[in-house]
Protein backbone atom coordinates (compact mmCIF):
# COMPACT_ATOMS: atom_id res chain seq x y z
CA UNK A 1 20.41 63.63 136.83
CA UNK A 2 19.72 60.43 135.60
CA UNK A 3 21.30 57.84 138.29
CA UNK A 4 24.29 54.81 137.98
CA UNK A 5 22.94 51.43 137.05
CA UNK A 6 24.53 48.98 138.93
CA UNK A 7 24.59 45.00 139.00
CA UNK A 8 24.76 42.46 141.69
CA UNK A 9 23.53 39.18 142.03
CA UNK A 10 23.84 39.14 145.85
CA UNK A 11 20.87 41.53 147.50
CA UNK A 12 23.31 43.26 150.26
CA UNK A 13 20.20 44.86 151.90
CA UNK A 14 22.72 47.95 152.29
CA UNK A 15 20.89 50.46 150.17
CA UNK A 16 17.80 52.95 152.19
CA UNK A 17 15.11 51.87 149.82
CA UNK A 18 14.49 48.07 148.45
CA UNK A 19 11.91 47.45 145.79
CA UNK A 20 10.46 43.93 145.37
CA UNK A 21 7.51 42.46 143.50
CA UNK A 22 4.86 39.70 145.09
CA UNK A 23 2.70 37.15 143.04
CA UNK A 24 -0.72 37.34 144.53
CA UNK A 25 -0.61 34.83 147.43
CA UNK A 26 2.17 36.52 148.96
CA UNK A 27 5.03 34.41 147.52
CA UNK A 28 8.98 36.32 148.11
CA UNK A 29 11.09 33.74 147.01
CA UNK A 30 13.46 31.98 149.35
CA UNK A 31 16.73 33.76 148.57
CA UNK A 32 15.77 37.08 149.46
CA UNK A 33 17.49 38.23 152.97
CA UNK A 34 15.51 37.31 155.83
CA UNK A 35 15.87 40.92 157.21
CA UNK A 36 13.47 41.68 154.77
CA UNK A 37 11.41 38.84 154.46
CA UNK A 38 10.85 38.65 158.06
CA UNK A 39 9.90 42.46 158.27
CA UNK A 40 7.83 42.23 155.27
CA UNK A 41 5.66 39.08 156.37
CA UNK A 42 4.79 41.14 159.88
CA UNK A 43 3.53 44.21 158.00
CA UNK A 44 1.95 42.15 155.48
CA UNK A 45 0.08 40.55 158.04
CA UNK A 46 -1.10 43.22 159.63
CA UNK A 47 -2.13 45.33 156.46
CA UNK A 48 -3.49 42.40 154.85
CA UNK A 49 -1.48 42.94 152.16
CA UNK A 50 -1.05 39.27 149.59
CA UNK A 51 -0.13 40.76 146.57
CA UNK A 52 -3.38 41.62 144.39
CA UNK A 53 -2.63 43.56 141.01
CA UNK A 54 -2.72 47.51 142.54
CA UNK A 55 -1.66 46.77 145.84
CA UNK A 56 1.57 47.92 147.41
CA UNK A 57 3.05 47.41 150.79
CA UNK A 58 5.44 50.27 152.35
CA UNK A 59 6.68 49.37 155.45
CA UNK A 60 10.19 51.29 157.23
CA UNK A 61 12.46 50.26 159.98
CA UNK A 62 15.80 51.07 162.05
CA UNK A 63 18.91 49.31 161.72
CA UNK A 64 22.16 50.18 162.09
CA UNK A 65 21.13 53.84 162.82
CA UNK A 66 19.51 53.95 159.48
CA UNK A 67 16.30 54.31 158.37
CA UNK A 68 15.51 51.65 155.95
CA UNK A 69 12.45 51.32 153.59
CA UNK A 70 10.97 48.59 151.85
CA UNK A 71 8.23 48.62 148.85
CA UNK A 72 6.75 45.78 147.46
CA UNK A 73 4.71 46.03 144.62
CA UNK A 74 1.76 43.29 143.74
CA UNK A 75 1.65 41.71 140.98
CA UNK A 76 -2.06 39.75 140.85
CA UNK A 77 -2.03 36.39 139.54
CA UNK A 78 1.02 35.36 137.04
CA UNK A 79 -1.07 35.08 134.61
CA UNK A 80 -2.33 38.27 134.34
CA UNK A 81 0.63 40.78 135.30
CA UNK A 82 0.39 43.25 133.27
CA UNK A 83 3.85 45.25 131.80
CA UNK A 84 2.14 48.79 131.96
CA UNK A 85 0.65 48.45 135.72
CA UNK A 86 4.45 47.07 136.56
CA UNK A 87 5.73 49.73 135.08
CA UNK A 88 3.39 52.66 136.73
CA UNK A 89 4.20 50.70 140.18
CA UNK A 90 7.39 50.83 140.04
CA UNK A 91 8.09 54.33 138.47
CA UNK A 92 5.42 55.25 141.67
CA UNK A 93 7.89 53.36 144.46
CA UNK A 94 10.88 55.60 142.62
CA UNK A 95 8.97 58.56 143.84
CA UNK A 96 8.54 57.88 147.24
CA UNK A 97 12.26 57.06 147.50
CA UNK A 98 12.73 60.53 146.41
CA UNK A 99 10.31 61.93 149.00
CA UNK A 100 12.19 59.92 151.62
CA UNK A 101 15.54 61.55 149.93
CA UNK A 102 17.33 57.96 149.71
CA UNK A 103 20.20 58.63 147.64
CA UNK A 104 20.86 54.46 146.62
CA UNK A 105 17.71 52.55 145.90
CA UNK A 106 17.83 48.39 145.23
CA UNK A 107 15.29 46.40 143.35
CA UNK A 108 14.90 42.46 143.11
CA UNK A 109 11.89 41.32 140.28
CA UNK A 110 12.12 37.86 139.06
CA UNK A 111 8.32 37.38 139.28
CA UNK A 112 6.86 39.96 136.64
CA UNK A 113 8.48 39.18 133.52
CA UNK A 114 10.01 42.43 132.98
CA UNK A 115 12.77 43.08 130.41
CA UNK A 116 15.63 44.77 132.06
CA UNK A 117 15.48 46.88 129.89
CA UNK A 118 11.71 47.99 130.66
CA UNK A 119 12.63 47.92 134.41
CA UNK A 120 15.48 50.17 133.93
CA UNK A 121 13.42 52.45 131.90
CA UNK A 122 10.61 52.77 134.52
CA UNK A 123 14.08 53.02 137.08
CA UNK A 124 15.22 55.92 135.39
CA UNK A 125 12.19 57.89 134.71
CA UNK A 126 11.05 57.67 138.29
CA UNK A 127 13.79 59.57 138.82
CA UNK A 128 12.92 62.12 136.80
CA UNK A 129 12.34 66.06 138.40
CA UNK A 130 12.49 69.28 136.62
CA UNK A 131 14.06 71.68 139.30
CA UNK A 132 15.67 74.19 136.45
CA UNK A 133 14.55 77.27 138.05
CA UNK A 134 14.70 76.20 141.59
CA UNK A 135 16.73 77.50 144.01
CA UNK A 136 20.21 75.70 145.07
CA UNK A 137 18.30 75.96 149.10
CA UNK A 138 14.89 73.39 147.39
CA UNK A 139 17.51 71.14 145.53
CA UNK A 140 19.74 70.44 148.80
CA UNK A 141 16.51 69.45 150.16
CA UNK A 142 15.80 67.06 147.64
CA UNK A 143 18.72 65.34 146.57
CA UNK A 144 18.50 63.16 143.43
CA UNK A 145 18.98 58.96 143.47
CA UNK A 146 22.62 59.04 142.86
CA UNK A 147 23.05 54.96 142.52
CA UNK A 148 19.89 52.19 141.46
CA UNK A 149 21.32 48.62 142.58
CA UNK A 150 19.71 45.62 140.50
CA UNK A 151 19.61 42.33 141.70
CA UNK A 152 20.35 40.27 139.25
CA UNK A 153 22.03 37.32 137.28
CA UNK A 154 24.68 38.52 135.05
CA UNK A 155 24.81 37.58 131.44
CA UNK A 156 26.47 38.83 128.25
CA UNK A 157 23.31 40.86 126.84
CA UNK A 158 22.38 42.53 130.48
CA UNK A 159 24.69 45.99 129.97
CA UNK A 160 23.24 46.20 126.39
CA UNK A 161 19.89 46.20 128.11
CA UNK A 162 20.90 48.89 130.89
CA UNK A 163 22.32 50.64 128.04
CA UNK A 164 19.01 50.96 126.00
CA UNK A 165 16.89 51.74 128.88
CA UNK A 166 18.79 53.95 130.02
CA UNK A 167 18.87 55.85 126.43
CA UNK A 168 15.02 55.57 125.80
CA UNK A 169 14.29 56.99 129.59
CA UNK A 170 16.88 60.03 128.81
CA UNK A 171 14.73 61.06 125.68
CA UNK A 172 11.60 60.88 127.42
CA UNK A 173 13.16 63.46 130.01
CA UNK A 174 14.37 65.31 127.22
CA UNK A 175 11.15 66.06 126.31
CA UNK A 176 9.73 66.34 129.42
CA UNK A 177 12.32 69.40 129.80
CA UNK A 178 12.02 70.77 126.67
CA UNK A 179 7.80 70.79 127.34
CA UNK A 180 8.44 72.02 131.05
CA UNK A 181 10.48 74.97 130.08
CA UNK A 182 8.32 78.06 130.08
CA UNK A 183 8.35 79.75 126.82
CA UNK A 184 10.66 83.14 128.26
CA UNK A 185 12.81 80.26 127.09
CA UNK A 186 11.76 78.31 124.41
CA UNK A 187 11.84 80.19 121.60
CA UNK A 188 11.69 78.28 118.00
CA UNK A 189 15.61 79.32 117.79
CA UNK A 190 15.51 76.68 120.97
CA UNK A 191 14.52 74.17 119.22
CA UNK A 192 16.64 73.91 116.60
CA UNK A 193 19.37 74.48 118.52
CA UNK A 194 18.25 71.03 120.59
CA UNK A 195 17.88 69.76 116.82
CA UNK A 196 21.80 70.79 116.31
CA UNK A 197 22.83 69.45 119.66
CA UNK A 198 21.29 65.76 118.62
CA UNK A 199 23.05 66.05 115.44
CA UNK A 200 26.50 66.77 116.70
CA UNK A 201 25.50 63.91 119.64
CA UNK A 202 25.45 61.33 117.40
CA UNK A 203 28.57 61.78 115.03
CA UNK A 204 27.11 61.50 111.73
CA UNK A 205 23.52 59.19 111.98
CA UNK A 206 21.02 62.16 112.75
CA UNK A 207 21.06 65.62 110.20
CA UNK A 208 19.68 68.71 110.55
CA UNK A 209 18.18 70.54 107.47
CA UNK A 210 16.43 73.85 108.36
CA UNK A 211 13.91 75.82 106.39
CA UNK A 212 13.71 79.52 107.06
CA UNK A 213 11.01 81.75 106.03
CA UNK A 214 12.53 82.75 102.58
CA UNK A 215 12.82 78.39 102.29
CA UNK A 216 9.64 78.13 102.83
CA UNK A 217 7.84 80.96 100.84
CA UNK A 218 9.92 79.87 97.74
CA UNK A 219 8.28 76.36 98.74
CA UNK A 220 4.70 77.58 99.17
CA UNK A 221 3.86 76.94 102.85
CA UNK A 222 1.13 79.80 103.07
CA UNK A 223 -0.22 78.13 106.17
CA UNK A 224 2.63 77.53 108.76
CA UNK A 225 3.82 81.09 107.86
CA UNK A 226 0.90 82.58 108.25
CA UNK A 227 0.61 81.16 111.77
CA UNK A 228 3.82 83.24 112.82
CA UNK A 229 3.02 86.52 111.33
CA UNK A 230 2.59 88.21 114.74
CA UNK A 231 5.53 86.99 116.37
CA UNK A 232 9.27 88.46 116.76
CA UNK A 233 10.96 85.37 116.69
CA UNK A 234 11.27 83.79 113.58
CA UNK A 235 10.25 80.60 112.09
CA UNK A 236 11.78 77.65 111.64
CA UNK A 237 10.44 74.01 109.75
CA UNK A 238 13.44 71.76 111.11
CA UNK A 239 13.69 68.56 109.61
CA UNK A 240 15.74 65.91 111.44
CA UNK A 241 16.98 62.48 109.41
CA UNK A 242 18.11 59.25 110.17
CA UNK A 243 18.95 56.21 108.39
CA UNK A 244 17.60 52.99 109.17
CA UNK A 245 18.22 49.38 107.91
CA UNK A 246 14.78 48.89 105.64
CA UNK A 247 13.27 50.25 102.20
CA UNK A 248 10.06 52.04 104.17
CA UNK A 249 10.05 55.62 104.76
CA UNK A 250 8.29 56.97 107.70
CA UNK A 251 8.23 60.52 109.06
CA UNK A 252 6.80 61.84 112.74
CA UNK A 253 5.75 65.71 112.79
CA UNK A 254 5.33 67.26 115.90
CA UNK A 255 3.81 70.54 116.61
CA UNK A 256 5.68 72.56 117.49
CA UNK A 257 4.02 75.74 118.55
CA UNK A 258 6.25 77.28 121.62
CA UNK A 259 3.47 79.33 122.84
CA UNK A 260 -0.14 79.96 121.78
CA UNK A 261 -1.72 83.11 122.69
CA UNK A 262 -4.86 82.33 120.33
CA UNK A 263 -3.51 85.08 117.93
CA UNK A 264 -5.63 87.60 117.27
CA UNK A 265 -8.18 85.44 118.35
CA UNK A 266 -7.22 85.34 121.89
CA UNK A 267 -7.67 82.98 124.00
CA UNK A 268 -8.86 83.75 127.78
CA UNK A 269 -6.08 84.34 130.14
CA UNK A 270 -6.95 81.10 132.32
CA UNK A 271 -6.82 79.11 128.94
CA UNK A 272 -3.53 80.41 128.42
CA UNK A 273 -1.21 79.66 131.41
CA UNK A 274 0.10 76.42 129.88
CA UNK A 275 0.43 77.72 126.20
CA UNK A 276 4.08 76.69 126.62
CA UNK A 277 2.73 73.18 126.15
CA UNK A 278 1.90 73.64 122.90
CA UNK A 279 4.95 72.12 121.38
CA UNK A 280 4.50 69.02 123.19
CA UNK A 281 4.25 67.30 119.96
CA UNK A 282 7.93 68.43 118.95
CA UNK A 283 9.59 67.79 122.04
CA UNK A 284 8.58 64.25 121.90
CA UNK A 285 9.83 64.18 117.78
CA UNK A 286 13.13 65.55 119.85
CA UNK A 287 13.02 62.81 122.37
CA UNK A 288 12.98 59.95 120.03
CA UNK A 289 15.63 61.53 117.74
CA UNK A 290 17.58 61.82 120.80
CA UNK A 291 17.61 58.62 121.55
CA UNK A 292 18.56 57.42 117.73
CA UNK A 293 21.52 59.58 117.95
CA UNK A 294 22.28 57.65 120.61
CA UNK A 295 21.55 53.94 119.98
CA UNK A 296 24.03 53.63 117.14
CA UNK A 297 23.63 53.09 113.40
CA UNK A 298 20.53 51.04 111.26
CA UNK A 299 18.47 49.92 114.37
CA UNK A 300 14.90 50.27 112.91
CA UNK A 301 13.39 48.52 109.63
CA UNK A 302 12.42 51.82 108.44
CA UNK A 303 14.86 53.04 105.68
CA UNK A 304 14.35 56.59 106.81
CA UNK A 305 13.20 58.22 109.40
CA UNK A 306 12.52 61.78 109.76
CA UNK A 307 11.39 64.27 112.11
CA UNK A 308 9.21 67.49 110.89
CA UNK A 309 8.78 70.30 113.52
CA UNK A 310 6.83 73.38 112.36
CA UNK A 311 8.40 75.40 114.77
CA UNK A 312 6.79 78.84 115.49
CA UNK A 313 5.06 81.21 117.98
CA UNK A 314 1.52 81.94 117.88
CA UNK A 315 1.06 85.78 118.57
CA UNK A 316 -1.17 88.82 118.48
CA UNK A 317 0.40 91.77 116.55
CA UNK A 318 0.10 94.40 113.79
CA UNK A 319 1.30 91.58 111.57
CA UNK A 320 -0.56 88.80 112.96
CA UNK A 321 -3.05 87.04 110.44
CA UNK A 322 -6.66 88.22 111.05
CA UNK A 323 -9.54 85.78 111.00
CA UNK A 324 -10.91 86.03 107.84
CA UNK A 325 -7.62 85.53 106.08
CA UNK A 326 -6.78 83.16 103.55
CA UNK A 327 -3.86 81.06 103.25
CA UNK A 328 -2.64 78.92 100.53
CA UNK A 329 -0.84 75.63 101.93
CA UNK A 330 2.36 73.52 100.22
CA UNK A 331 -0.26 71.46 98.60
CA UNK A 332 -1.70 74.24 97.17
CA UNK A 333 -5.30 74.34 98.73
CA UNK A 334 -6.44 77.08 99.59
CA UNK A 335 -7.79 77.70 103.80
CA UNK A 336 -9.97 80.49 105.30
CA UNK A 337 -8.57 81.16 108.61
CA UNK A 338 -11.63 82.59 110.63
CA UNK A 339 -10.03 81.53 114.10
CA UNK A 340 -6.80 81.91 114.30
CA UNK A 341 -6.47 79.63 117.67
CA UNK A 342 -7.16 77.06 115.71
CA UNK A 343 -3.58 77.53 113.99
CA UNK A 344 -1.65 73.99 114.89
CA UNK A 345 -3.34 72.68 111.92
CA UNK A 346 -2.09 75.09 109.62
CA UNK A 347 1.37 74.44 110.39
CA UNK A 348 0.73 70.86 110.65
CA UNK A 349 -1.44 70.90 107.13
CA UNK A 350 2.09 72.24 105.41
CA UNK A 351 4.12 69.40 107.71
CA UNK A 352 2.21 66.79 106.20
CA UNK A 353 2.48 67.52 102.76
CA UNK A 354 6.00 67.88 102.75
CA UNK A 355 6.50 64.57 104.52
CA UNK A 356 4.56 62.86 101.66
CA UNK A 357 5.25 65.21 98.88
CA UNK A 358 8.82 66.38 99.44
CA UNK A 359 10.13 63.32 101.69
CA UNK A 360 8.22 60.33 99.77
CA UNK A 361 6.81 59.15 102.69
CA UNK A 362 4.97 56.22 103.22
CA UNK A 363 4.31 56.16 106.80
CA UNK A 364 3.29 59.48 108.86
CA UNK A 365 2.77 60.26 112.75
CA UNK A 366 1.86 63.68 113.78
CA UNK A 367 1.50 64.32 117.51
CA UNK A 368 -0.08 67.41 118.57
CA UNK A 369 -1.98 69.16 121.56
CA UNK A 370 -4.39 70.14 119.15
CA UNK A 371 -7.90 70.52 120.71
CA UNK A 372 -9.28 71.09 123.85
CA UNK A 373 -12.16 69.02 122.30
CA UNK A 374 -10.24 65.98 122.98
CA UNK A 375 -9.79 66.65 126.49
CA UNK A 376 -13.47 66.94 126.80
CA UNK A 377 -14.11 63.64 125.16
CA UNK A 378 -11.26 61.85 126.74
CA UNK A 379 -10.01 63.26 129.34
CA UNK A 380 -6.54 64.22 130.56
CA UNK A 381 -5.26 60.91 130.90
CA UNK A 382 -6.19 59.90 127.21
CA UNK A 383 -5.08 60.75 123.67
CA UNK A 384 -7.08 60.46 120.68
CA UNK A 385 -5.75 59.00 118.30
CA UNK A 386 -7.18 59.08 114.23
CA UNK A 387 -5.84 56.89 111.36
CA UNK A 388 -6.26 56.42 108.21
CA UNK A 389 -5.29 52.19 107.55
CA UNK A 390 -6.23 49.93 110.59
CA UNK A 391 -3.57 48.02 110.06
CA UNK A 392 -1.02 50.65 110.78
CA UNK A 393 -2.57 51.43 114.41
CA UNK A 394 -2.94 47.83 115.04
CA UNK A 395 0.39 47.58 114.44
CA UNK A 396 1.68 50.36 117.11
CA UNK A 397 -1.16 49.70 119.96
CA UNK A 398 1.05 47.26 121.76
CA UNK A 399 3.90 49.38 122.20
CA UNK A 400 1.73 51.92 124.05
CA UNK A 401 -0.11 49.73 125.53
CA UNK A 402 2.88 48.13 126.99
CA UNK A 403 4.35 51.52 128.52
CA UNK A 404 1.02 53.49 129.42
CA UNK A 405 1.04 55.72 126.22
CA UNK A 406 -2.79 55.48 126.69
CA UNK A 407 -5.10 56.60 123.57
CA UNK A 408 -8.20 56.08 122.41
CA UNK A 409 -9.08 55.49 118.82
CA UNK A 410 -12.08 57.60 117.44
CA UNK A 411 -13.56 58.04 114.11
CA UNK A 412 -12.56 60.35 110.80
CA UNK A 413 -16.32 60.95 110.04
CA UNK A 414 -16.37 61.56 106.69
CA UNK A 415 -19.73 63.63 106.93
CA UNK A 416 -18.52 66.25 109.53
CA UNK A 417 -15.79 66.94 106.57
CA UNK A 418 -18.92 69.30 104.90
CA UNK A 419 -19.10 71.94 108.10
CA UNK A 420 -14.92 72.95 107.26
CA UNK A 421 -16.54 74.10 103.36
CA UNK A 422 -15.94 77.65 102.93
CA UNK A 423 -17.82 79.66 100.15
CA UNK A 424 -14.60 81.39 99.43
CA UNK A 425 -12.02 79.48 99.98
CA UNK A 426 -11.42 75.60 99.52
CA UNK A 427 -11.24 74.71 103.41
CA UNK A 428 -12.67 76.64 106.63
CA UNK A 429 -9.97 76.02 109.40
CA UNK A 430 -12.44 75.71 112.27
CA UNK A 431 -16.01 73.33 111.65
CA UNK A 432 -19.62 74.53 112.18
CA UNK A 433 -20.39 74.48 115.75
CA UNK A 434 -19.34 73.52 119.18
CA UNK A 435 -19.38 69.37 118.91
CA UNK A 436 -16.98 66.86 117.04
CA UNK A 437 -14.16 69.47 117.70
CA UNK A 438 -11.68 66.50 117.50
CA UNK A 439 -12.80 64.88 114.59
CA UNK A 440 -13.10 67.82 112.20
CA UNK A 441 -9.57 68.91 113.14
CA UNK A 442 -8.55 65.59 111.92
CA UNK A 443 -10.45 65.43 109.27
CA UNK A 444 -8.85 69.02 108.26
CA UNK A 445 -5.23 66.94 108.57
CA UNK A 446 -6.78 63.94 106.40
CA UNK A 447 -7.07 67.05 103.92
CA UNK A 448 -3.39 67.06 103.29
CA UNK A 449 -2.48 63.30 103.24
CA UNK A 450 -3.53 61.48 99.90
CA UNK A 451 -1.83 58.06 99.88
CA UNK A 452 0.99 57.87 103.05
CA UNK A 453 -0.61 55.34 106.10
CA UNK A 454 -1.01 58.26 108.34
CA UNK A 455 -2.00 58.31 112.43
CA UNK A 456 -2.81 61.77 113.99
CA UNK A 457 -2.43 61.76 117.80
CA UNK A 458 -4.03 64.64 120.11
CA UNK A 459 -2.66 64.26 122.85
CA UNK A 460 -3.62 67.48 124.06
CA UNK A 461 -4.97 66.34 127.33
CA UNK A 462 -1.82 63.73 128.55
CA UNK A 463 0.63 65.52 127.18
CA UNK A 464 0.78 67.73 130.63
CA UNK A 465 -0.96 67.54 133.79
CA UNK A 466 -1.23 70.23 136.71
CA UNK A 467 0.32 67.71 139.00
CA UNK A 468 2.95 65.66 137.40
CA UNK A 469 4.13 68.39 134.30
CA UNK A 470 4.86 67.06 131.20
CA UNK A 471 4.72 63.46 130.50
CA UNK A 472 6.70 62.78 127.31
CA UNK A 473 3.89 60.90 125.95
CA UNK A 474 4.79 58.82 122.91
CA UNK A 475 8.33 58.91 123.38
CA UNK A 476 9.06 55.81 124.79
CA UNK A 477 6.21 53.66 122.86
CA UNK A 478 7.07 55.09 119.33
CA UNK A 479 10.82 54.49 120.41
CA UNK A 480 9.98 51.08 120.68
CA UNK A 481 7.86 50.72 117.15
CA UNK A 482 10.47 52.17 115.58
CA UNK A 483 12.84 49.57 117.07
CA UNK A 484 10.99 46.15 117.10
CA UNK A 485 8.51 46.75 114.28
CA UNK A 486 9.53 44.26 111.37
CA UNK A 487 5.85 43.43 109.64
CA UNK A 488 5.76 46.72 107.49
């Protein structure tokens, strides 16, 4: 339930839960109530709290036989606030109003430079909780934020602001639904039905073309059908479009695996608990498409933008591919399959080539959970992200920089390209040993990408997380490219 926005330039200090901000040094300005100030400056005292970059004070109180909260969030020295840590702080602070069940939160920020729109955004997705399968005795116990009270001059571009926030926080809890959803019900039949529901959403600037399996023999994508051989459910390559207000194309492919057993090359039974991850990629291609069906017509400099989903189960069966199989992919290249876990490429491998090939692409983002090799390297808090022109990730490391999309770039070593050489085939699908796992995956992607600016994310290890779910990583930042980007 994503909560009512409201403005008001007069704090009333009526809501459960306020939210300020502190420069380091302790400085609330002068026209904030002294209900709070007062109560703030005795618990600040005590805790010797004065507003470092990471600190936060939480202090509560009775008034009016109500229990009132109040979080204030440091921001460090002025000069070096930093947008993401703001963010984080105040998404964090959302939380605990949740845990403290106030129904009407208010926030006052005038110190940390934050667009209202980024403020709403981190507003909204604090509120975020994925209680589909919960009980109606757990969700009367945890009511949602029904109203968020900003304090805050009015001016003629502030509900635009709301507006967008709001819209770019909604698709990143799209996808954190769609990723959340356990795969008894998310089926690739799901996903394009989400596809049709965006397209009917937004009344003519998002279509829907889908490719079924006789589509996409006829077109020669040997790999991404031979990835859902063994399942019952059948395949679907769903390709979303939207028109921008530039010449440049640019298409973003998401994996979109709804569960991975491993295949016939399965994987252990611990390792396979969060398979319904594995079309993390997708859901955030979803997410941002949601949010241009929303935002209205020719907001980006890209002429085009379209969104690829390889959509597909990855199953063990009589008619599951066997390792040792060869497929031939859309670009014609011929792959021996000897583990068939490693399958996200495959249907990614036929993605890419039609992006380029069939959609005259010039700029291409895959996102994919592809290896657990990554999450060895990096971590779970880290993607890895590979590219192809250093100019093109230049470009699009502020945006996640700015919102906590966190990555890590690492290295297409061309020499590791020699372990995927098969003596029967033109490309192995898996490299020669147990190191570089990331890298030769996307150097297997490189494969199928000849002149298109191209960035492969894995963001296998951020994508979910035991304690938080899914993330929507790359919704919001890419949402934002796509937006403000004008050098391309």
């Amino acid at each position: 339930m994503t909560p009512n926005i409201h403005i008001r330039e007069i704090s009333t200090t009526s809501s459960q839960f306020f939210i300020t901000t502190a420069i380091q040094g302790y400085k609330l300005l002068k026209n904030l109530p002294q209900e709070i100030v007062k109560n703030v400056e005795i618990k600040a005292k005590k805790e010797e709290f004065i507003g470092k970059s990471g600190e936060s004070l939480h202090l509560e109180y009775i008034t009016d036989d109500m229990v009132k909260h109040i979080y204030v969030i440091g921001l460090g020295e002025k000069k070096n606030i930093q947008a993401s840590k703001v963010r984080n702080s105040i998404i964090q602070a959302v939380h605990l109003a949740l845990r403290v069940k106030a129904a009407e939160i208010e926030v006052f920020d005038d110190q940390s430079g934050l667009s209202v729109r980024s403020l709403v955004e981190a507003l909204t997705i604090g509120t975020y909780t994925f209680d589909r399968f919960l009980g109606v005795g757990h969700k009367k116990k945890h009511p949602p934020i029904r109203d968020v009270n900003l304090i805050i001059k009015k001016t003629p571009q502030i509900e635009s602001e709301i507006q967008k926030g709001i819209q770019t926080a909604e698709a990143q809890m799209l996808s954190r639904d769609l990723v959340n959803t356990p795969a008894s019900h998310m089926h690739p039949e799901i996903m394009l039905k989400h596809a049709y529901e965006i397209e009917k959403k937004s009344k003519g600037l998002v279509t829907v073309e889908v490719l079924k399996k006789s589509d996409c023999e006829k077109l020669g994508m040997g790999a991404f059908l031979g990835v859902a051989e063994g399942s019952d459910h059948p395949a679907y390559f769903i390709v979303l479009h939207y028109k921008g207000n530039g010449k440049k194309t640019v298409s973003l492919v998401g994996k979109s695996i709804t569960f991975d057993s491993g295949g016939l090359s399965l994987k252990p039974g611990d390792s396979m608990m969060d398979m319904k991850i594995d079309m993390a990629g997708g859901a955030t291609v979803l997410g941002i498409f949601d949010f241009l069906a929303s935002a209205g017509p020719k907001i980006s400099a890209f002429g085009s933008i379209y969104g690829l989903l390889p959509a597909c189960e990855n199953m063990p069966s009589g008619k599951a591919m066997k390792p040792g199989d060869i497929v031939t992919a859309l670009n014609g290249k011929t792959i021996e399959v000897l583990n068939t876990d490693a399958e996200g490429r495959l249907a990614l491998a036929d993605a890419l080539v039609y992006a380029e090939k069939n959609l005259k692409s010039d700029y291409i983002i895959d996102l994919a959970t592809l290896t657990g090799a990554c999450m060895v390297a990096l971590g779970n808090d880290l993607a890895g992200l590979f590219s192809n022109n250093d100019q093109f990730e230049k470009l699009y490391h502020p945006y996640a920089d700015e919102v906590s999309d966190l990555y890590w770039r690492l290295p297409l070593q061309e020499t590791y390209v020699k372990q995927m050489k098969s003596k029967i085939a033109d490309l192995k699908n898996i490299g020669g040993g147990r190191y570089g796992g990331a890298i030769t995956a996307a150097l297997f992607l490189k494969e199928f990408v000849q002149k298109a600016h191209w960035m492969h994310i894995d963001i296998a290890g951020p994508a979910h997380t035991d304690s938080t779910g899914a993330s929507g990583w790359g919704v919001v930042s890419i949402i934002h490219f796509l937006e403000e980007q004008k050098e391309l």
